[in-house]
PDB file of N, CA and C in Angstrom:
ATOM      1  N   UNK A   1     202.632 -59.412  -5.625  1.00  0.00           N
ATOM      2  CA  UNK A   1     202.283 -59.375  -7.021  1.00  0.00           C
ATOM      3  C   UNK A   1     201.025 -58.523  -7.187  1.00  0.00           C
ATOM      4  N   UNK A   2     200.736 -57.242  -7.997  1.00  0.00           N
ATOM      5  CA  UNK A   2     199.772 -56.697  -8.315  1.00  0.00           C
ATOM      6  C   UNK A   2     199.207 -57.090  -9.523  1.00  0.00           C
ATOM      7  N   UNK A   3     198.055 -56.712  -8.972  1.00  0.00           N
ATOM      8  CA  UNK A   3     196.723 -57.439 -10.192  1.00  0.00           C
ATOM      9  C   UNK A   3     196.863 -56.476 -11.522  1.00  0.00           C
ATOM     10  N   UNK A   4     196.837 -57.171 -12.461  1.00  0.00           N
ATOM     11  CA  UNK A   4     196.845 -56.836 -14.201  1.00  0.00           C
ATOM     12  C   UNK A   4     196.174 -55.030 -13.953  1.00  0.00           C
ATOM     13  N   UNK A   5     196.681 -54.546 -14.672  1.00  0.00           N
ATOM     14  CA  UNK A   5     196.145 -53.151 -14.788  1.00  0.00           C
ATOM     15  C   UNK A   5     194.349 -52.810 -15.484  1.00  0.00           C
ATOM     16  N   UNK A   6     194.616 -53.784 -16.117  1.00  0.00           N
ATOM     17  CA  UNK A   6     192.907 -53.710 -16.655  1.00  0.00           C
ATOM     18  C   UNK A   6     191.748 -54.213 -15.939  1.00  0.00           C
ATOM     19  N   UNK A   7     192.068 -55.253 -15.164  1.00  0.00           N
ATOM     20  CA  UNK A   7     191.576 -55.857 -14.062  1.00  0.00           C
ATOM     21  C   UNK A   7     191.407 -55.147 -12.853  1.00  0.00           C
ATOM     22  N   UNK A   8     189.671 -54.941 -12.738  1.00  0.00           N
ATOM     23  CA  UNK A   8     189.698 -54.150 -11.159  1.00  0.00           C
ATOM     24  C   UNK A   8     190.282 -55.040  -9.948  1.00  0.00           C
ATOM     25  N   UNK A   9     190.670 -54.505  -8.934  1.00  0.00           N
ATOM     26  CA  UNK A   9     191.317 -54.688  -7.733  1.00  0.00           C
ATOM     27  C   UNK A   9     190.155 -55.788  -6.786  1.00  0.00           C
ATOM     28  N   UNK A  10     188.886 -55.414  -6.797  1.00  0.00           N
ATOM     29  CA  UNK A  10     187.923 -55.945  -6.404  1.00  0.00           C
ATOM     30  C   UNK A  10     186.841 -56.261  -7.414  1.00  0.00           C
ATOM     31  N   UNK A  11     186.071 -57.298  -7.043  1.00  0.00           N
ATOM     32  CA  UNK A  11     184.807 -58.762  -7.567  1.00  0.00           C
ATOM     33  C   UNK A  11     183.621 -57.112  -7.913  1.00  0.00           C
ATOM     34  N   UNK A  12     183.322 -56.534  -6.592  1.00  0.00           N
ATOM     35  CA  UNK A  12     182.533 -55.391  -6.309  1.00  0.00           C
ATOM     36  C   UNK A  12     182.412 -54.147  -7.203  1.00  0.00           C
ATOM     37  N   UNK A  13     183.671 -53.685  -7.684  1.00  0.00           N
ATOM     38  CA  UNK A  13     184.106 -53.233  -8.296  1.00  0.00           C
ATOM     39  C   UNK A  13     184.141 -53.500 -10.059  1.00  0.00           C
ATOM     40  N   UNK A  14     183.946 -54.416 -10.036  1.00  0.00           N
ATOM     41  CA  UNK A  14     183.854 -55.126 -11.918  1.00  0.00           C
ATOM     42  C   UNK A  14     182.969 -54.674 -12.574  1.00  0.00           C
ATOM     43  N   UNK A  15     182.483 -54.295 -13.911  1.00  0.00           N
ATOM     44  CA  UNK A  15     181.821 -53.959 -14.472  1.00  0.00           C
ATOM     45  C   UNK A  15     180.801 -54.796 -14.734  1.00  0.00           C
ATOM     46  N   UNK A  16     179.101 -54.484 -14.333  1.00  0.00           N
ATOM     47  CA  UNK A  16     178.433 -55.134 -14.927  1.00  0.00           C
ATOM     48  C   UNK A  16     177.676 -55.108 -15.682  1.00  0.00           C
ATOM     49  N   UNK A  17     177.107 -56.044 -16.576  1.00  0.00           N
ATOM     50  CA  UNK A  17     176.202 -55.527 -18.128  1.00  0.00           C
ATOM     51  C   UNK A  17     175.217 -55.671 -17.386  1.00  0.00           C
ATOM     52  N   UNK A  18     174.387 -55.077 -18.365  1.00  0.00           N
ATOM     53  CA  UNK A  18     172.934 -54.404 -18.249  1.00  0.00           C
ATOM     54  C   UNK A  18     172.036 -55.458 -18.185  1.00  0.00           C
ATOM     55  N   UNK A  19     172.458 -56.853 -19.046  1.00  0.00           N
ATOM     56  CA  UNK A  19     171.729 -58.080 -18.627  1.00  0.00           C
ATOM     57  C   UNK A  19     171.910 -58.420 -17.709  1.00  0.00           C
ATOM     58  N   UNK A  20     173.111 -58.622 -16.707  1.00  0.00           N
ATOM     59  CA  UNK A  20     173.272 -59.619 -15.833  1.00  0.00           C
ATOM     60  C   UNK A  20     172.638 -58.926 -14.550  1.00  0.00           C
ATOM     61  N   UNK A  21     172.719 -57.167 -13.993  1.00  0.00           N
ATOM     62  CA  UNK A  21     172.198 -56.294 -13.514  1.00  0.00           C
ATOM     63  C   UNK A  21     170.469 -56.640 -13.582  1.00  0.00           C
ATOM     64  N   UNK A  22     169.927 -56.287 -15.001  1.00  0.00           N
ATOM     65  CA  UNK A  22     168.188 -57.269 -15.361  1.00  0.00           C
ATOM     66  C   UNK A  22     168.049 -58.524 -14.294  1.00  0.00           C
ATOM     67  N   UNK A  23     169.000 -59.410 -14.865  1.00  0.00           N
ATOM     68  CA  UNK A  23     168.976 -60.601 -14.237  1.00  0.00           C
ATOM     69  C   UNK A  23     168.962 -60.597 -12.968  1.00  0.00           C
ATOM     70  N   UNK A  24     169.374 -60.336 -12.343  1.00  0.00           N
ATOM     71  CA  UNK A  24     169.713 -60.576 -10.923  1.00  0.00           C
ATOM     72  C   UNK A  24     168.301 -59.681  -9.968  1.00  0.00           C
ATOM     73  N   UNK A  25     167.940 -58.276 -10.788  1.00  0.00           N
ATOM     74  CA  UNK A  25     166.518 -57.234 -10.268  1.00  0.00           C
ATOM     75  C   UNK A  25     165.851 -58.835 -10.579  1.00  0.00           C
ATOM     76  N   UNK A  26     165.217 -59.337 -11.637  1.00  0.00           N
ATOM     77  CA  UNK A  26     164.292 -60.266 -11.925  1.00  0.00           C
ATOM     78  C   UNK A  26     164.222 -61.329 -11.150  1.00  0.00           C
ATOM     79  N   UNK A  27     165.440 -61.807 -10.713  1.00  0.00           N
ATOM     80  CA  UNK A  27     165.001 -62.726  -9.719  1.00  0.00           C
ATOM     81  C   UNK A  27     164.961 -62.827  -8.632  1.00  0.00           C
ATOM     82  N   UNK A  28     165.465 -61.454  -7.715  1.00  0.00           N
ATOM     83  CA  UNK A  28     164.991 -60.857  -6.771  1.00  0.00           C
ATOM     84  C   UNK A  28     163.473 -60.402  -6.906  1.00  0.00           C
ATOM     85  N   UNK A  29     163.223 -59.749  -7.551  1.00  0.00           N
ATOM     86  CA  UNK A  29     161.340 -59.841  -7.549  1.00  0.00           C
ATOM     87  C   UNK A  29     160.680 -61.173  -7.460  1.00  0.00           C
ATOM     88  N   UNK A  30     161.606 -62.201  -8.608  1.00  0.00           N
ATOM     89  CA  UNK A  30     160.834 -63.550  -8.199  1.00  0.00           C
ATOM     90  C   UNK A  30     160.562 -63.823  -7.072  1.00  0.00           C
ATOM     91  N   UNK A  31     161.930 -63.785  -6.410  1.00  0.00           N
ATOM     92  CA  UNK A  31     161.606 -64.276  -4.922  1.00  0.00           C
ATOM     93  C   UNK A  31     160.708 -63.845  -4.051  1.00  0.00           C
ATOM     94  N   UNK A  32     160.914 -61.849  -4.188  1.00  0.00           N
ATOM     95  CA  UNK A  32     159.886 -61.141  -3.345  1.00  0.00           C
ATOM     96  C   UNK A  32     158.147 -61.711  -3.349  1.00  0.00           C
ATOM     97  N   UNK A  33     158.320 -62.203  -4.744  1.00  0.00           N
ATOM     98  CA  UNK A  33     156.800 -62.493  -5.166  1.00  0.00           C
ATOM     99  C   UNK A  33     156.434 -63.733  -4.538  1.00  0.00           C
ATOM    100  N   UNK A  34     157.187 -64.885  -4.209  1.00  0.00           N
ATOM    101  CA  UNK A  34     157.068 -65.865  -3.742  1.00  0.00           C
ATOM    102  C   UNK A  34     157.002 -65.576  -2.744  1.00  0.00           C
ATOM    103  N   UNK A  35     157.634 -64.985  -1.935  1.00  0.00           N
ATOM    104  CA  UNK A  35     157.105 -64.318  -0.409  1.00  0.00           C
ATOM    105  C   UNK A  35     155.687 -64.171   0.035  1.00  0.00           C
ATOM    106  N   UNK A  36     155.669 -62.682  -1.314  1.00  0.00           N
ATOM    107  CA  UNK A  36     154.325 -62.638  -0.699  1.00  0.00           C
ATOM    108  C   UNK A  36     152.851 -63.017  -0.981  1.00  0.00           C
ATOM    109  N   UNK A  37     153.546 -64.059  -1.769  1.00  0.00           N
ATOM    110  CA  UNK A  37     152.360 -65.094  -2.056  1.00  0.00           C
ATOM    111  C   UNK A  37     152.314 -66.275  -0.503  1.00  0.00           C
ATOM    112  N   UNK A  38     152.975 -66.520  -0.151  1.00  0.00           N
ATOM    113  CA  UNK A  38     153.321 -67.488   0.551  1.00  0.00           C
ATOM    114  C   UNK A  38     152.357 -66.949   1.685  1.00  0.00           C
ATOM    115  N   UNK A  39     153.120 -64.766   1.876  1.00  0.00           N
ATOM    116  CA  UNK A  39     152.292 -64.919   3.382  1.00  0.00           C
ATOM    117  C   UNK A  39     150.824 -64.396   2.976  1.00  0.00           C
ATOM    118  N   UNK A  40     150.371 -64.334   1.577  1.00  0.00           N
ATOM    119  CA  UNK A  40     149.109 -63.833   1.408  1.00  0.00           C
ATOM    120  C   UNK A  40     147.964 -65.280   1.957  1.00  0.00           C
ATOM    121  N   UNK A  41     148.734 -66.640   1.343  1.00  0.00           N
ATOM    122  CA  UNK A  41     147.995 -67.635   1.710  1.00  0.00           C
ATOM    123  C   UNK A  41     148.307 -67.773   3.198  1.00  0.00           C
ATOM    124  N   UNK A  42     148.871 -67.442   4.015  1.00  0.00           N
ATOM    125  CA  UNK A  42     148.561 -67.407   5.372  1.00  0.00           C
ATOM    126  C   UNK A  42     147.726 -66.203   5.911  1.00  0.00           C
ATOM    127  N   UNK A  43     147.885 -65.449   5.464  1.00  0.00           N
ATOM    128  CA  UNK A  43     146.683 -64.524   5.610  1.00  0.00           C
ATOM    129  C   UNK A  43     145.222 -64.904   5.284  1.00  0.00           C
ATOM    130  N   UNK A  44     145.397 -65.748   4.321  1.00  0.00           N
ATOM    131  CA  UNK A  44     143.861 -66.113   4.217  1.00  0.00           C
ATOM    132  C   UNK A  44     142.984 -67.088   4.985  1.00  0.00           C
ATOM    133  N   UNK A  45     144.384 -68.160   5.479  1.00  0.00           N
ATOM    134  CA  UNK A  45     144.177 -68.875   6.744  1.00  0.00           C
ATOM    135  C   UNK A  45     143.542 -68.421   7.921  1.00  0.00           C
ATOM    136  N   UNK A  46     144.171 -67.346   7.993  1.00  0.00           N
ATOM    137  CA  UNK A  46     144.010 -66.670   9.880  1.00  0.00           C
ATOM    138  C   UNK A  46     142.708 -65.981   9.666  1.00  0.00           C
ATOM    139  N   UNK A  47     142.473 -65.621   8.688  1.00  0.00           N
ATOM    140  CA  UNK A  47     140.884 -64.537   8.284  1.00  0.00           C
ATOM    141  C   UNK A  47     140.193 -66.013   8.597  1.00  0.00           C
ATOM    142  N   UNK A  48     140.208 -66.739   7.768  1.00  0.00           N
ATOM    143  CA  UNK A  48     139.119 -68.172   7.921  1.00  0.00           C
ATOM    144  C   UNK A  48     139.314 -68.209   9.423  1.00  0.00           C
ATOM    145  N   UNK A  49     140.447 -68.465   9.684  1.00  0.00           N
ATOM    146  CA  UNK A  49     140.210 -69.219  11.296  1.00  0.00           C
ATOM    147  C   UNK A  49     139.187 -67.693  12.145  1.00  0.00           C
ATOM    148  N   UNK A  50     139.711 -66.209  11.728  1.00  0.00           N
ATOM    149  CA  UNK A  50     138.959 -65.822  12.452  1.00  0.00           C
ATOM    150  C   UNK A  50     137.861 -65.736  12.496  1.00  0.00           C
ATOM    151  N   UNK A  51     136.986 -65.928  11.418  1.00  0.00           N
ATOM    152  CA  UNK A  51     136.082 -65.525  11.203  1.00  0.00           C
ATOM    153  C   UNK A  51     134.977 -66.784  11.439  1.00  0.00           C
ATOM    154  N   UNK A  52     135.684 -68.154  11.844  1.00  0.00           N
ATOM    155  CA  UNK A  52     135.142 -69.052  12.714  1.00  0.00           C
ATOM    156  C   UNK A  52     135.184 -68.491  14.397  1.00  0.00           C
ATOM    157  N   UNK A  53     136.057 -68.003  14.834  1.00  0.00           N
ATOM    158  CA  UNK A  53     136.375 -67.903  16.005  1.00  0.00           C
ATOM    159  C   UNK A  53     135.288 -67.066  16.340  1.00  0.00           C
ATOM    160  N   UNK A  54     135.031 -65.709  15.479  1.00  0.00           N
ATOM    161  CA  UNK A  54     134.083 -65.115  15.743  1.00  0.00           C
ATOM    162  C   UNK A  54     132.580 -65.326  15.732  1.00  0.00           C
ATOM    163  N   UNK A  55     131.772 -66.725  15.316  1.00  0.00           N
ATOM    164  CA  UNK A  55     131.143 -67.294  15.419  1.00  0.00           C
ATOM    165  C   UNK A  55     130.628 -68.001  17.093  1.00  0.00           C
ATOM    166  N   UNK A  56     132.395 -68.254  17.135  1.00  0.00           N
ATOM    167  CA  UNK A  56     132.277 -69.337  18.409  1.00  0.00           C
ATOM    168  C   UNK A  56     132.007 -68.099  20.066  1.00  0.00           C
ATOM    169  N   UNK A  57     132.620 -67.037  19.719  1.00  0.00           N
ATOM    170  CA  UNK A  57     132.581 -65.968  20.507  1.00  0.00           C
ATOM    171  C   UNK A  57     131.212 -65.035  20.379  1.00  0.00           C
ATOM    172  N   UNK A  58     130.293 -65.005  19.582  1.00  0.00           N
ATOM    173  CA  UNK A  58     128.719 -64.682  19.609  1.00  0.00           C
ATOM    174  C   UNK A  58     128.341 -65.519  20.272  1.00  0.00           C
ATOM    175  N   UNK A  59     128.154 -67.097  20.238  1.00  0.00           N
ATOM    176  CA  UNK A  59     127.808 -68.114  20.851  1.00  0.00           C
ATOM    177  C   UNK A  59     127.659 -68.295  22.417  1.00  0.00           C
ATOM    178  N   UNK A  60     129.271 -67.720  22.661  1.00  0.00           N
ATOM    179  CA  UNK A  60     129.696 -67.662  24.529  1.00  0.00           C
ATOM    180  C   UNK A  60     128.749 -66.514  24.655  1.00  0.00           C
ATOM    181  N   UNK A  61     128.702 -65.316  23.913  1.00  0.00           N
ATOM    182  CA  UNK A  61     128.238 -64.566  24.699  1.00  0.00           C
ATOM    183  C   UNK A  61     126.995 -64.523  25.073  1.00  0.00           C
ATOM    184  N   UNK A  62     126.030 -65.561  23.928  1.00  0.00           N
ATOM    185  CA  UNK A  62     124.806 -65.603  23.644  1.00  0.00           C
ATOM    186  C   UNK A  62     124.584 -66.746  25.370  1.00  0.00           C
ATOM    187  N   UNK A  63     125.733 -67.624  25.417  1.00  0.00           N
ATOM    188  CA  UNK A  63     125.191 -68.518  26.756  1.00  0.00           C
ATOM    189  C   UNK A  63     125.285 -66.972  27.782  1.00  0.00           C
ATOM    190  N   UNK A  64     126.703 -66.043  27.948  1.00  0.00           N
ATOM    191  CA  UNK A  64     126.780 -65.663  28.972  1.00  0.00           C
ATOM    192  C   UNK A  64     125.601 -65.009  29.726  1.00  0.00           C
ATOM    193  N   UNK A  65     124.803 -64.369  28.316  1.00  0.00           N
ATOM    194  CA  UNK A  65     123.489 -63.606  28.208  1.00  0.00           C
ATOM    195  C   UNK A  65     122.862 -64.443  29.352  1.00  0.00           C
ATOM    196  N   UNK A  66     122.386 -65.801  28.285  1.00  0.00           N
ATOM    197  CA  UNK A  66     121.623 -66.493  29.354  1.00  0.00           C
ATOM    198  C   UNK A  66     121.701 -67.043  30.604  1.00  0.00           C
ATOM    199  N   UNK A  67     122.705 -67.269  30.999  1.00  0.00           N
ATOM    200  CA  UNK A  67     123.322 -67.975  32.245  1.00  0.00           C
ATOM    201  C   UNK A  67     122.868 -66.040  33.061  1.00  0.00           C
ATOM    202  N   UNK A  68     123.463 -64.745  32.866  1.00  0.00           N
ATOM    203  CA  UNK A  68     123.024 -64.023  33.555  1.00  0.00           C
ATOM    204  C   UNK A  68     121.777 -63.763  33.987  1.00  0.00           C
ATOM    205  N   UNK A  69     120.627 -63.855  32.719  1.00  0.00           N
ATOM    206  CA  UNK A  69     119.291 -63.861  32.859  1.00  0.00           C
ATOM    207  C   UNK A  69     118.404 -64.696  33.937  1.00  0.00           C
ATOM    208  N   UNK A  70     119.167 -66.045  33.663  1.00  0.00           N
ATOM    209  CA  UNK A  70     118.914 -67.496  34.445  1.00  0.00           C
ATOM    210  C   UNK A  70     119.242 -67.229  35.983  1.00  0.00           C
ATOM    211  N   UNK A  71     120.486 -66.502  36.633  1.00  0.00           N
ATOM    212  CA  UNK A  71     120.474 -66.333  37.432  1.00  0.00           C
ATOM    213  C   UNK A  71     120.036 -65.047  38.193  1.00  0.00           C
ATOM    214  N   UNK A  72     119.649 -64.069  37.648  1.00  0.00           N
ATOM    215  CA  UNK A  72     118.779 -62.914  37.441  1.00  0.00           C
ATOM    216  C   UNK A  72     117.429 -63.602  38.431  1.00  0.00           C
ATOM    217  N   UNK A  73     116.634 -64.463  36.960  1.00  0.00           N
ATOM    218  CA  UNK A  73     115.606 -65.149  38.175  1.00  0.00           C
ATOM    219  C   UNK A  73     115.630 -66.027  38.864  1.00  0.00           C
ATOM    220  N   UNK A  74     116.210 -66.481  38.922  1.00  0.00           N
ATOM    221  CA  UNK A  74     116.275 -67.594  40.173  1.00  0.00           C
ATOM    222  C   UNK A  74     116.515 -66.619  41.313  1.00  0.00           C
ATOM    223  N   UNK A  75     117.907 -66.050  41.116  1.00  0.00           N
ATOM    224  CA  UNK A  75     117.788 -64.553  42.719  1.00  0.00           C
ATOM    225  C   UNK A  75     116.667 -64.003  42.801  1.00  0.00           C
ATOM    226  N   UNK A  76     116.141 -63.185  42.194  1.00  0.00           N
ATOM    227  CA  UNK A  76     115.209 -62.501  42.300  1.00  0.00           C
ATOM    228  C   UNK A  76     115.619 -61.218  42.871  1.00  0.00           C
ATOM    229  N   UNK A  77     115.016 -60.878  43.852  1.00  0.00           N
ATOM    230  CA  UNK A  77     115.820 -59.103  44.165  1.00  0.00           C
ATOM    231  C   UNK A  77     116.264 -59.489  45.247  1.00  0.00           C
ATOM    232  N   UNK A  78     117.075 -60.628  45.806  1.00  0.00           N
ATOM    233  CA  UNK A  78     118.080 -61.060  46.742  1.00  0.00           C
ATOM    234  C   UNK A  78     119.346 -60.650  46.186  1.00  0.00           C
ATOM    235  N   UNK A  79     119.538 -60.776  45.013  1.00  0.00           N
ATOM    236  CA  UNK A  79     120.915 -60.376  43.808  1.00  0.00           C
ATOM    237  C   UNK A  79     120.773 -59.087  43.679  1.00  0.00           C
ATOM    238  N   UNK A  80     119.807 -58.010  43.329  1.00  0.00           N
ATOM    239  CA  UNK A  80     119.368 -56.880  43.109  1.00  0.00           C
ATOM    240  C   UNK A  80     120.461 -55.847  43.545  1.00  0.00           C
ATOM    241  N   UNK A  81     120.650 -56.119  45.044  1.00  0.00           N
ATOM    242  CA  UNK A  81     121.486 -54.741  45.535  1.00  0.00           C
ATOM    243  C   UNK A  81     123.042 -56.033  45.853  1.00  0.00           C
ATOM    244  N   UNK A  82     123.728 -54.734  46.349  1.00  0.00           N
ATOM    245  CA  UNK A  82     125.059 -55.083  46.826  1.00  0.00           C
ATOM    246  C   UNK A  82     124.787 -55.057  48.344  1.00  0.00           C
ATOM    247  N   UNK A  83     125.302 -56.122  49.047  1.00  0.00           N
ATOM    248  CA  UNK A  83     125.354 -56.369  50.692  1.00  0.00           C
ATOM    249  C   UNK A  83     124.089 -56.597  50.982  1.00  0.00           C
ATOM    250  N   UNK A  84     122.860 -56.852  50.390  1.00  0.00           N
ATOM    251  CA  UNK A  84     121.782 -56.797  50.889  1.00  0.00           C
ATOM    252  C   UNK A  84     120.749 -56.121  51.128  1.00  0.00           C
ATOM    253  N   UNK A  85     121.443 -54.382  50.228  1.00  0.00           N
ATOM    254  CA  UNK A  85     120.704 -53.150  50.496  1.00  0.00           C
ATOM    255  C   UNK A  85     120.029 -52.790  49.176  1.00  0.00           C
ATOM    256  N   UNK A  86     119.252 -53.811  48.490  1.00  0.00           N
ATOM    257  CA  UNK A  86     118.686 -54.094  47.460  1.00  0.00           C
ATOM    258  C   UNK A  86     117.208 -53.299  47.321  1.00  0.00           C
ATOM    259  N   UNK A  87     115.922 -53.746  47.415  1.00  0.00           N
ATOM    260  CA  UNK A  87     114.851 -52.805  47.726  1.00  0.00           C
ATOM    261  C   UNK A  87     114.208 -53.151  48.983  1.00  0.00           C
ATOM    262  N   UNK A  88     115.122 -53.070  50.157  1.00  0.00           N
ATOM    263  CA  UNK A  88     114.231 -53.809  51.425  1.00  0.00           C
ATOM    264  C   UNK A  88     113.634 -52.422  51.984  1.00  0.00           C
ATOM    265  N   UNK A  89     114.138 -51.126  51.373  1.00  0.00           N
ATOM    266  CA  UNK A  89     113.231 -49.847  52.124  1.00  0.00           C
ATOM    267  C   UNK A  89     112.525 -49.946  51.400  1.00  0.00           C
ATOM    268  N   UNK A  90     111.684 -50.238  50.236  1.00  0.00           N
ATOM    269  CA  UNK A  90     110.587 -49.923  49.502  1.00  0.00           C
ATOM    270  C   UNK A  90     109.247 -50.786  50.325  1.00  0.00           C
ATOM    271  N   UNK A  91     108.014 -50.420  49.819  1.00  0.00           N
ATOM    272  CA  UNK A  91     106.819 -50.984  50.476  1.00  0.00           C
ATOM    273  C   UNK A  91     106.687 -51.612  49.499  1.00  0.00           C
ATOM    274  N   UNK A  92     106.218 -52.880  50.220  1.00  0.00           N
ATOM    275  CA  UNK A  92     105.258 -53.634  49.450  1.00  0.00           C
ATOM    276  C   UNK A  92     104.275 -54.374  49.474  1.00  0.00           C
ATOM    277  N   UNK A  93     103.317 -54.209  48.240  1.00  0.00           N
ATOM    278  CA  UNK A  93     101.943 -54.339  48.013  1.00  0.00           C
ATOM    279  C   UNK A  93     101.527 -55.465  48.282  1.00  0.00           C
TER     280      UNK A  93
END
């Protein structure tokens, strides 16, 4: 049985009005917009978290500083060279 002559063959194929075409752009943007609202507030998350993190990472480096300094003097110029060849040719006063 073939389909009515006025009737397209295919759904795809059907004519659509200019509203329902509107309609369908409009709530595809809705959605897009809900998107990127969604990942803007996760974006604002990860900035906060980084921008703690980067706090916590001045901090380490501020110990690493010191922990190097700390062991700086306590060695003394025993740490100075590599293998031991530190300033043992120099004279001293």
């Amino acid at each position: 049985m073939a389909p009515p002559a006025n009737r397209p063959s295919r759904y795809s194929m059907a004519p659509v009005s200019a509203a329902t075409s509107k309609a369908r752009q409009l709530s595809h943007l809705h959605s897009q917009l809900a998107q990127l609202q969604a990942r803007l507030a996760d974006l604002e998350d990860i900035s906060r978290t980084t921008a703690v993190q980067a706090k916590n990472i001045q901090a380490l480096g501020t110990l690493n500083g010191a922990l190097f300094m700390g062991a700086a003097k306590v060695l003394g110029d025993e740490g100075a060279g590599i293998g031991g060849a530190g300033r043992e040719g120099e004279k001293r006063s």
